[in-house]
Protein backbone atom coordinates (compact mmCIF):
# COMPACT_ATOMS: atom_id res chain seq x y z
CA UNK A 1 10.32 -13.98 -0.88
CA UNK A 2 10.05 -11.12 1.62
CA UNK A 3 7.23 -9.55 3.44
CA UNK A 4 6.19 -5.93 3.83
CA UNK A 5 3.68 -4.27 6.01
CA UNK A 6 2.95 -0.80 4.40
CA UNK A 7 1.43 1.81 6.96
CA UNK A 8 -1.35 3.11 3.89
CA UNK A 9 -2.71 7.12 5.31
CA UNK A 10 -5.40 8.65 2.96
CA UNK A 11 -7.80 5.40 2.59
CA UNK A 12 -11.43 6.36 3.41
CA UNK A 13 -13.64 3.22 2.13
CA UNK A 14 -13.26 -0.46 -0.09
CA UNK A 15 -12.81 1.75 -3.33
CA UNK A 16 -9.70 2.86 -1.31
CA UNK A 17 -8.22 -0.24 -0.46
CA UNK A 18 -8.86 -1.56 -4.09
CA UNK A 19 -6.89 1.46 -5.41
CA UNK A 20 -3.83 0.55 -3.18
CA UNK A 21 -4.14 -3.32 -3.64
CA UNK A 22 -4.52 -2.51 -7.56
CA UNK A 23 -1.74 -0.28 -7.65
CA UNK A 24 0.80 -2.67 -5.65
CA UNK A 25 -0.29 -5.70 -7.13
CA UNK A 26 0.61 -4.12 -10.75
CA UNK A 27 4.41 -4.48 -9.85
CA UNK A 28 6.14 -7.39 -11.09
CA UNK A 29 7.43 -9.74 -8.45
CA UNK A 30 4.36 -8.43 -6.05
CA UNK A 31 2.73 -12.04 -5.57
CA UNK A 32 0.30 -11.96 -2.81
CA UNK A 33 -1.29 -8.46 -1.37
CA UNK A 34 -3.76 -8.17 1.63
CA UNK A 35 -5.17 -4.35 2.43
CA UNK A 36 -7.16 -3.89 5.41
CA UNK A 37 -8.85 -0.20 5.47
CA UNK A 38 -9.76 -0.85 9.15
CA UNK A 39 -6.06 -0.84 10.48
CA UNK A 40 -4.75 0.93 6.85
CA UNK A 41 -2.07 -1.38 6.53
CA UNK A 42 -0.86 -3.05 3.40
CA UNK A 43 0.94 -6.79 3.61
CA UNK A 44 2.92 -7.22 0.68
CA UNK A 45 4.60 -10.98 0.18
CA UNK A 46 7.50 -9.81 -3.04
CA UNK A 47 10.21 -11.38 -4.72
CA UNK A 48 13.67 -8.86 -3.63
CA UNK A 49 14.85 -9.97 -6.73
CA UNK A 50 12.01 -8.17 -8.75
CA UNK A 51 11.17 -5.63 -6.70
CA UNK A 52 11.91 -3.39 -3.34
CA UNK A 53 9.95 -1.46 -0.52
CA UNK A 54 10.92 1.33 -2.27
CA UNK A 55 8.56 0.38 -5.62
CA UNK A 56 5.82 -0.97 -3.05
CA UNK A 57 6.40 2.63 -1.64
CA UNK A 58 6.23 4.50 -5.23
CA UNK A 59 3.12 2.49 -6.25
CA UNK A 60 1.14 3.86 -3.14
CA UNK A 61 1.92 7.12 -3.66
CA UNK A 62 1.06 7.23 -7.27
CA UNK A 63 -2.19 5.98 -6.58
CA UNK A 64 -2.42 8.98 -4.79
CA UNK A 65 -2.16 7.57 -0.96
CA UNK A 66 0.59 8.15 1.60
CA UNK A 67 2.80 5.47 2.86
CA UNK A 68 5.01 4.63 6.14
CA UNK A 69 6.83 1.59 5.95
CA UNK A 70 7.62 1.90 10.23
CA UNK A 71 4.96 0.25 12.40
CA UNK A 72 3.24 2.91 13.69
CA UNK A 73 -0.87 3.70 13.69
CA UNK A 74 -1.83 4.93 10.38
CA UNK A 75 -2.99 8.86 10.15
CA UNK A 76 -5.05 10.15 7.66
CA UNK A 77 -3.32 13.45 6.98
CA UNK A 78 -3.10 12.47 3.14
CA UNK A 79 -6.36 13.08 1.24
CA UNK A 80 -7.25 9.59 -0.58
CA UNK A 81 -6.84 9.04 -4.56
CA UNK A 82 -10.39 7.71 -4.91
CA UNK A 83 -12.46 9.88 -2.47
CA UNK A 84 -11.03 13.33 -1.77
């Protein structure tokens, strides 16, 4: 099992963080998923075997959010997938 902390930009309220925990916990091999919309990070706990940061990465996006996998403080430059 590995663990990911996704940087999530473009969440504005709960309906936001749903999307994204929705979205990433659709994946097979995604077992546990924790979003926070205060800090707008994503922890991801995934089997490498299944999956990669790059498909945690994917499934963000397509939900219509931004992602940075670095540590760094989340920006909202992106415009959220539930919100506008």
């Amino acid at each position: 099992m590995q663990n990911q902390t996704l940087n999530v930009t473009g969440m504005t309220c709960d309906g936001c963080s749903s999307n994204v925990a929705k979205a990433l916990k659709a994946i097979p091999g995604v077992h546990d998923v924790v979003v926070s919309l205060s800090t707008g990070e994503a922890a991801v706990r995934y089997d490498e075997q299944l999956t990669s940061p790059d498909q945690l990465k994917s499934a963000v996006k397509g939900a219509g959010y931004g992602v940075d996998m670095a540590k760094a403080p989340s920006s909202h430059q992106s415009k959220g997938g539930c919100c506008g």
